[in-house]
PDB file of N, CA and C in Angstrom:
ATOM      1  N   UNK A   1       9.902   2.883  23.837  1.00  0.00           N
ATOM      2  CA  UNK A   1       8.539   2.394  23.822  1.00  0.00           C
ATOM      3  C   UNK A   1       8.312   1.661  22.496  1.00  0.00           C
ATOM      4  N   UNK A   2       7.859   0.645  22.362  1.00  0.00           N
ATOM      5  CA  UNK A   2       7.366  -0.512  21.532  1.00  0.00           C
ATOM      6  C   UNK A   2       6.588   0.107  20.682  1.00  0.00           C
ATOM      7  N   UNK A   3       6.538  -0.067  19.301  1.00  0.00           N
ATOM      8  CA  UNK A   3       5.297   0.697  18.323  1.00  0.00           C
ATOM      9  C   UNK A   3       3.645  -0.306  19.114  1.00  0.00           C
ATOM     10  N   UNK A   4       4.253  -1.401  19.095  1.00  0.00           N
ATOM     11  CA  UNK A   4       2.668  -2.075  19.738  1.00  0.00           C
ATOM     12  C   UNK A   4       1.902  -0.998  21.035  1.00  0.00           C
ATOM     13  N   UNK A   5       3.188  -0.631  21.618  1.00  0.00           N
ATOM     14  CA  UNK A   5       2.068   0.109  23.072  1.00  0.00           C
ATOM     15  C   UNK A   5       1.870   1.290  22.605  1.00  0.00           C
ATOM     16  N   UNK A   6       3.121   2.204  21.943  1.00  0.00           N
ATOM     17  CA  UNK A   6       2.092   3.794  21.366  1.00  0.00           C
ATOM     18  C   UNK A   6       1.258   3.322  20.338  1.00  0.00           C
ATOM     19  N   UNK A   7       0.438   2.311  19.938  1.00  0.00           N
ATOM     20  CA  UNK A   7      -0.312   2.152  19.283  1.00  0.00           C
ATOM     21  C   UNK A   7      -0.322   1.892  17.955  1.00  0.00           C
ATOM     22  N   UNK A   8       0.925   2.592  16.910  1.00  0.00           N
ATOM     23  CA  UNK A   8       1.183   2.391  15.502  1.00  0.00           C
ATOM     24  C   UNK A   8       0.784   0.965  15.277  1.00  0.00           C
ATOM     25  N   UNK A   9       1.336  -0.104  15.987  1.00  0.00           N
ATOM     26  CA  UNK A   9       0.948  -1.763  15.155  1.00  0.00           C
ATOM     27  C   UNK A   9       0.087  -2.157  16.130  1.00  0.00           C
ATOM     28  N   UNK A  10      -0.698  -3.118  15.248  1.00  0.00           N
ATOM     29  CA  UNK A  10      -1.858  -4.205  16.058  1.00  0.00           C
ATOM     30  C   UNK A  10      -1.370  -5.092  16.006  1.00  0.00           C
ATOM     31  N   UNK A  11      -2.023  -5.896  16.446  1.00  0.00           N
ATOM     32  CA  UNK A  11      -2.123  -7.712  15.898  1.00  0.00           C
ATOM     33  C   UNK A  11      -3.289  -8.072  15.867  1.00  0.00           C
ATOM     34  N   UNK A  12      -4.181  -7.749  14.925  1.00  0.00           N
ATOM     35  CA  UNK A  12      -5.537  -8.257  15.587  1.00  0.00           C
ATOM     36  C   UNK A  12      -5.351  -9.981  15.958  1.00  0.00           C
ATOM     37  N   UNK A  13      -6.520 -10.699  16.725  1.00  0.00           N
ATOM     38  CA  UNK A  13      -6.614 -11.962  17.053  1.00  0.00           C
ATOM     39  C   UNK A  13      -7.791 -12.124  17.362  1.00  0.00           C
ATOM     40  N   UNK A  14      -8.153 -13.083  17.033  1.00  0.00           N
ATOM     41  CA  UNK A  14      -9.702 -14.127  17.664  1.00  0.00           C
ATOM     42  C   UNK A  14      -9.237 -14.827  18.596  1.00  0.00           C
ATOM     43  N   UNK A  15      -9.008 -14.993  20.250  1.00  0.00           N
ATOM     44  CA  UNK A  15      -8.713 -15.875  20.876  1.00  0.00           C
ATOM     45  C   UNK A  15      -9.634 -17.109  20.483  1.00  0.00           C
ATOM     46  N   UNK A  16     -11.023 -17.581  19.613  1.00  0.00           N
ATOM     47  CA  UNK A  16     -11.339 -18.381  19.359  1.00  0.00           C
ATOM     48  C   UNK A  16     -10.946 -19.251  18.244  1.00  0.00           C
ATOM     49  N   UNK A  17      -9.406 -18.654  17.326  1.00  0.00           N
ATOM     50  CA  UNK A  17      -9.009 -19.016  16.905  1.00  0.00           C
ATOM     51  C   UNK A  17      -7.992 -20.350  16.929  1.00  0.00           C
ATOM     52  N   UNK A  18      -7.882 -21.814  17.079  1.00  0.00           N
ATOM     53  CA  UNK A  18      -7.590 -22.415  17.872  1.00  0.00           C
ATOM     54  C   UNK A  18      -5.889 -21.967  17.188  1.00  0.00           C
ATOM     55  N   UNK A  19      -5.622 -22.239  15.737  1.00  0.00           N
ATOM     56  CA  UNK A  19      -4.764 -22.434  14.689  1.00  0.00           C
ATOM     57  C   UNK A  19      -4.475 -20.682  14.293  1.00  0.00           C
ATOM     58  N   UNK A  20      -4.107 -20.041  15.472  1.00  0.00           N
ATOM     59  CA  UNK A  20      -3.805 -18.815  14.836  1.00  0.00           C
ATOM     60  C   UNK A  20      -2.355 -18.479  14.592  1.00  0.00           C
ATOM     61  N   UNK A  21      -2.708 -17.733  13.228  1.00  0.00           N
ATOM     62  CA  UNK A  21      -0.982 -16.930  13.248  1.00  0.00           C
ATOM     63  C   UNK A  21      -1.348 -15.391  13.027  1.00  0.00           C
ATOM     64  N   UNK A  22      -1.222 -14.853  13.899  1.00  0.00           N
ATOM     65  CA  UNK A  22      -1.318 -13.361  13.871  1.00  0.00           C
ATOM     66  C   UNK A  22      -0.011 -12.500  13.246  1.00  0.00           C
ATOM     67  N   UNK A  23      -0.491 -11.224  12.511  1.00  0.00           N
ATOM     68  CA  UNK A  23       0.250 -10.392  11.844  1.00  0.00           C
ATOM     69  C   UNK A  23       0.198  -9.172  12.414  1.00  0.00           C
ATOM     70  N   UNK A  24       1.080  -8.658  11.984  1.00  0.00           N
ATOM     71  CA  UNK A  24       1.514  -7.071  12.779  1.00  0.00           C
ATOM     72  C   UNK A  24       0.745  -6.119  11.158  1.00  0.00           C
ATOM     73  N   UNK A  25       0.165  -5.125  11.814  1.00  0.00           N
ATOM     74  CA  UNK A  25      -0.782  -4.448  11.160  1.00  0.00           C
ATOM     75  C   UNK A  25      -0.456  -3.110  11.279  1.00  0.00           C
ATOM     76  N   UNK A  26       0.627  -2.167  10.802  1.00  0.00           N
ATOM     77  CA  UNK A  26       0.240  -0.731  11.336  1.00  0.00           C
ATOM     78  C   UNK A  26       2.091   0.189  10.684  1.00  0.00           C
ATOM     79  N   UNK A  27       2.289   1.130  10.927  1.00  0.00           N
ATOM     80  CA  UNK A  27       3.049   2.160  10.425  1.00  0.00           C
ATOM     81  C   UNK A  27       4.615   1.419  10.695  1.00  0.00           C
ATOM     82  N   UNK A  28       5.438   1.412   9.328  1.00  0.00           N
ATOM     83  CA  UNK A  28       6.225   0.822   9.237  1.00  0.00           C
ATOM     84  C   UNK A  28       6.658  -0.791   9.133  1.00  0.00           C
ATOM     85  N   UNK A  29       5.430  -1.592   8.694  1.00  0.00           N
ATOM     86  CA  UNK A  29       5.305  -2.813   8.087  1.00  0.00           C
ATOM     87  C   UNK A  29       5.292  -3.034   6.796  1.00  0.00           C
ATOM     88  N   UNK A  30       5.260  -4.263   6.078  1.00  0.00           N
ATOM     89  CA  UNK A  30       5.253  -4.039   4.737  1.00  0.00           C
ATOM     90  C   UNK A  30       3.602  -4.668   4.856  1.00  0.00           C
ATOM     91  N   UNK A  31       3.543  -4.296   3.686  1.00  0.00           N
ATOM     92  CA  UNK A  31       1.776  -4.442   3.084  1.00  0.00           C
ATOM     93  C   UNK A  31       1.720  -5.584   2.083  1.00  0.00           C
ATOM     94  N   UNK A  32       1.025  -6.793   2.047  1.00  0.00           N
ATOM     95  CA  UNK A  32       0.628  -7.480   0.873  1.00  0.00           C
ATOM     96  C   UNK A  32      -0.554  -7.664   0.698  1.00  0.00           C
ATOM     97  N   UNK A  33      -0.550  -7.159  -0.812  1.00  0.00           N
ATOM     98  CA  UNK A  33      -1.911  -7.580  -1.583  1.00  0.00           C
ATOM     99  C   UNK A  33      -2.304  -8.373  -2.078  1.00  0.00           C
ATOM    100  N   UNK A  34      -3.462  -8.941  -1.876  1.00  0.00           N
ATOM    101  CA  UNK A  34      -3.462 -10.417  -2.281  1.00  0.00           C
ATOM    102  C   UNK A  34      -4.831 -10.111  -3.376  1.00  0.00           C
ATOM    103  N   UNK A  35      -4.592 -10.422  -4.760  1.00  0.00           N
ATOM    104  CA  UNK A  35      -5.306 -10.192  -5.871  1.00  0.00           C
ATOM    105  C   UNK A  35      -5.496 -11.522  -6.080  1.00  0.00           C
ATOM    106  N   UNK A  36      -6.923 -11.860  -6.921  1.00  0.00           N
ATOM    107  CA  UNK A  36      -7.653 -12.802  -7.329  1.00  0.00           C
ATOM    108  C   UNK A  36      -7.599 -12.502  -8.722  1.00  0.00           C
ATOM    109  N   UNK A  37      -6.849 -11.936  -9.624  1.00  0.00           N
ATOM    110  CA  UNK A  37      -7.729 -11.266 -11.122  1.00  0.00           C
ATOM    111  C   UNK A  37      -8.681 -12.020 -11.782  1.00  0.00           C
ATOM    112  N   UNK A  38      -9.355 -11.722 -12.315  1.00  0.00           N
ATOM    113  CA  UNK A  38     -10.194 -12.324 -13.193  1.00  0.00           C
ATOM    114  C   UNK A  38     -11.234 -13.456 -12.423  1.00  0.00           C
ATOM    115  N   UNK A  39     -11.383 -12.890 -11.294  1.00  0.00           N
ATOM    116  CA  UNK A  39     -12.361 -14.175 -10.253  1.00  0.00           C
ATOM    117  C   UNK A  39     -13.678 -13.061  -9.763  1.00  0.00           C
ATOM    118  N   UNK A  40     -13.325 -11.438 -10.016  1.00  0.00           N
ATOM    119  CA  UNK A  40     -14.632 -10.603  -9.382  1.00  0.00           C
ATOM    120  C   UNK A  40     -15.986 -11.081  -9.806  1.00  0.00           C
ATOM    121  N   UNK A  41     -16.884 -11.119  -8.931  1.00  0.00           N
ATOM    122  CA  UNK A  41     -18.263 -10.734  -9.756  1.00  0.00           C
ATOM    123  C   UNK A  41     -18.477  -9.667 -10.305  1.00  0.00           C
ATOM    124  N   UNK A  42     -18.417  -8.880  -9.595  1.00  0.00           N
ATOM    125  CA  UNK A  42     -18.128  -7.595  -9.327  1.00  0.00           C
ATOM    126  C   UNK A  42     -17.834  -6.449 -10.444  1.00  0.00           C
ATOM    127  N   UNK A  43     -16.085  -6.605 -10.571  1.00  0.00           N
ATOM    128  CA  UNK A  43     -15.681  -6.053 -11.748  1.00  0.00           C
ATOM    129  C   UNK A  43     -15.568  -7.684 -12.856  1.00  0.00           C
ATOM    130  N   UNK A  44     -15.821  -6.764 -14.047  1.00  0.00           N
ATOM    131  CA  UNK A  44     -15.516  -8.045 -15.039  1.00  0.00           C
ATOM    132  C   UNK A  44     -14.526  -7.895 -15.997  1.00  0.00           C
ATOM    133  N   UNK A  45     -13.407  -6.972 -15.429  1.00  0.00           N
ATOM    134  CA  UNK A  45     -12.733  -6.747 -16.989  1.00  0.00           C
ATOM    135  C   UNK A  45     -11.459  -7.075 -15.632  1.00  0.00           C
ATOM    136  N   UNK A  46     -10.520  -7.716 -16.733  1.00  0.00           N
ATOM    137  CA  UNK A  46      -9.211  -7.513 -15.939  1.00  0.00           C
ATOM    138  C   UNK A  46      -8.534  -6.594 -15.458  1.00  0.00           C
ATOM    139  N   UNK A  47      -8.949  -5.597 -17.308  1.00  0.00           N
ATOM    140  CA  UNK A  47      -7.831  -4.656 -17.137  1.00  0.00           C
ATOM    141  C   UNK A  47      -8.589  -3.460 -16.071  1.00  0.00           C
ATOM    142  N   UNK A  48      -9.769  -3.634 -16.127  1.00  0.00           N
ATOM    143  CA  UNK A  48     -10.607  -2.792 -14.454  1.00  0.00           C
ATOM    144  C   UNK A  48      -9.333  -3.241 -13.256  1.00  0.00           C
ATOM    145  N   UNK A  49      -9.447  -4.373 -12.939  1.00  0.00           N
ATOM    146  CA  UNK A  49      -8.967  -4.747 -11.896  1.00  0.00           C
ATOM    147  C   UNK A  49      -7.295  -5.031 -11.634  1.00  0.00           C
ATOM    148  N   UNK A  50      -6.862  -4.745 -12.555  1.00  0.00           N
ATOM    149  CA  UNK A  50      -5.409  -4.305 -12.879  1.00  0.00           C
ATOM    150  C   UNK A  50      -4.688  -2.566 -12.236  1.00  0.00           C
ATOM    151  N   UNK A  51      -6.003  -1.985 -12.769  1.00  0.00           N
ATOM    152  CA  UNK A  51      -6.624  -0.295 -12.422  1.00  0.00           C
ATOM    153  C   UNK A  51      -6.541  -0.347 -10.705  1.00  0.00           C
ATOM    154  N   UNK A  52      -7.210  -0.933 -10.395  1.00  0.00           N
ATOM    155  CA  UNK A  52      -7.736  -0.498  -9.114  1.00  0.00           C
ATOM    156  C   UNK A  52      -6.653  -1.354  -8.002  1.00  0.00           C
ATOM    157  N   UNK A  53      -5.758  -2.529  -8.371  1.00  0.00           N
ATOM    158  CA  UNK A  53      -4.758  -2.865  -7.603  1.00  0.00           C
ATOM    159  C   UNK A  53      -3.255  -1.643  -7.968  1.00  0.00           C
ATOM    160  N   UNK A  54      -3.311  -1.152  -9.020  1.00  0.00           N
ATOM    161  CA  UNK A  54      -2.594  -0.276  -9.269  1.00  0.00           C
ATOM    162  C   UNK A  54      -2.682   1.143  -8.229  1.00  0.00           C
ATOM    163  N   UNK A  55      -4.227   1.501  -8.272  1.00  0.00           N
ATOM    164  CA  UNK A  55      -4.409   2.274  -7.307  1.00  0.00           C
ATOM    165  C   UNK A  55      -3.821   2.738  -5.799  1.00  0.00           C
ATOM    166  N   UNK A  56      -4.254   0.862  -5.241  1.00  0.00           N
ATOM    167  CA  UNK A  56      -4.003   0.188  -3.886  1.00  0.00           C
ATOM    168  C   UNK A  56      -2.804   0.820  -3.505  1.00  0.00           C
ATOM    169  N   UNK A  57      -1.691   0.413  -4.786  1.00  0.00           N
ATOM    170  CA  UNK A  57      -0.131   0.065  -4.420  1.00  0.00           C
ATOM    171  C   UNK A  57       0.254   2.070  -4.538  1.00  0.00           C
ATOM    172  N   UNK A  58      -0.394   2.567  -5.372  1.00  0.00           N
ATOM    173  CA  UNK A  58      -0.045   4.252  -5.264  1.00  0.00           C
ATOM    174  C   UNK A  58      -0.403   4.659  -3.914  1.00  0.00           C
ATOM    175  N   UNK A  59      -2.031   4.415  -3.682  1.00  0.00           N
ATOM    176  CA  UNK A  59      -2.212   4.871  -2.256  1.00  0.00           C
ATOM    177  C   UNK A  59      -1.237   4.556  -1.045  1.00  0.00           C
ATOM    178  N   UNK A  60      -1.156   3.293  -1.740  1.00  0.00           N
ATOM    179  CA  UNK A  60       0.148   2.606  -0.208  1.00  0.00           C
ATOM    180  C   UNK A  60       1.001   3.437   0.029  1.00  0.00           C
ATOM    181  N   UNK A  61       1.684   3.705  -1.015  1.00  0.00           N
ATOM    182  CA  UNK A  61       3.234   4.424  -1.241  1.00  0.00           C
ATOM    183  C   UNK A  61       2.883   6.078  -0.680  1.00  0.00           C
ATOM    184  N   UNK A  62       2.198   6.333  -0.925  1.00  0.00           N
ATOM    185  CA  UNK A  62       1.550   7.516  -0.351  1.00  0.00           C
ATOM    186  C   UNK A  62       1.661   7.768   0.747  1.00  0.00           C
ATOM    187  N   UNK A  63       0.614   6.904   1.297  1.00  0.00           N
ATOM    188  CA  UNK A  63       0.290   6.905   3.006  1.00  0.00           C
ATOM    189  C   UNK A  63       1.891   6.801   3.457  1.00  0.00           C
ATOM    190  N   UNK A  64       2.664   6.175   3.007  1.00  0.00           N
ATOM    191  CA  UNK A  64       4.121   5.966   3.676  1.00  0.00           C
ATOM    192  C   UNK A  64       4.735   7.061   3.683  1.00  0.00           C
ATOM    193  N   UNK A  65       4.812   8.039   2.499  1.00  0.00           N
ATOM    194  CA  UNK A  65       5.584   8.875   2.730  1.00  0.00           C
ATOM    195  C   UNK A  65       5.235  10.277   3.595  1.00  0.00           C
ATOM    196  N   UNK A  66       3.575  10.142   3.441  1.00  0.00           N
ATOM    197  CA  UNK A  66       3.488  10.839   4.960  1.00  0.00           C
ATOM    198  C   UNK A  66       3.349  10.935   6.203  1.00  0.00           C
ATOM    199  N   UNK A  67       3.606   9.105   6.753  1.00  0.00           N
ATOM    200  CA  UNK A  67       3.667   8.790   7.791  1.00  0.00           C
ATOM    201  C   UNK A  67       4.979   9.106   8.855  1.00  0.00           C
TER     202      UNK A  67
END
C-alpha cells in the first residue's frame, strides 16, 4: 500500500491552479525551510530569528525520530 492511500503523504492542490507543481507533504519526506532573515515585522532582531529557525529544525528532527 502506497504512503499516499494509508494517508502518511498529501499533495495538497488547487485544481484552480492553472501552473501547478504539487509537493508530497507527510512522514518520510524531507522538509525545507524557507527563511527570510532580517525581512520580519514581526521579530526584529536576527539573532531572534536565527532562535526560532533553530527551533523549527530541532522540532523537525524530533518529530522524525518518533515517527
Amino acid at each position: 500500500m502506497s504512503e499516499i492511500s494509508k494517508g502518511t503523504i498529501i499533495t495538497p492542490a488547487n485544481i484552480n491552479h492553472k501552473k501547478l507543481h504539487p509537493i508530497g507533504i507527510g512522514k518520510g519526506l524531507m522538509v525545507k525551510i524557507n527563511a527570510n532573515i532580517g525581512t520580519s515585522r514581526i521579530i526584529a532582531s536576527v539573532a531572534e530569528e536565527l532562535k526560532l529557525i533553530s527551533a523549527q529544525c530541532t522540532a523537525q528532527m524530533q518529530h522524525e525520530e518518533f515517527s
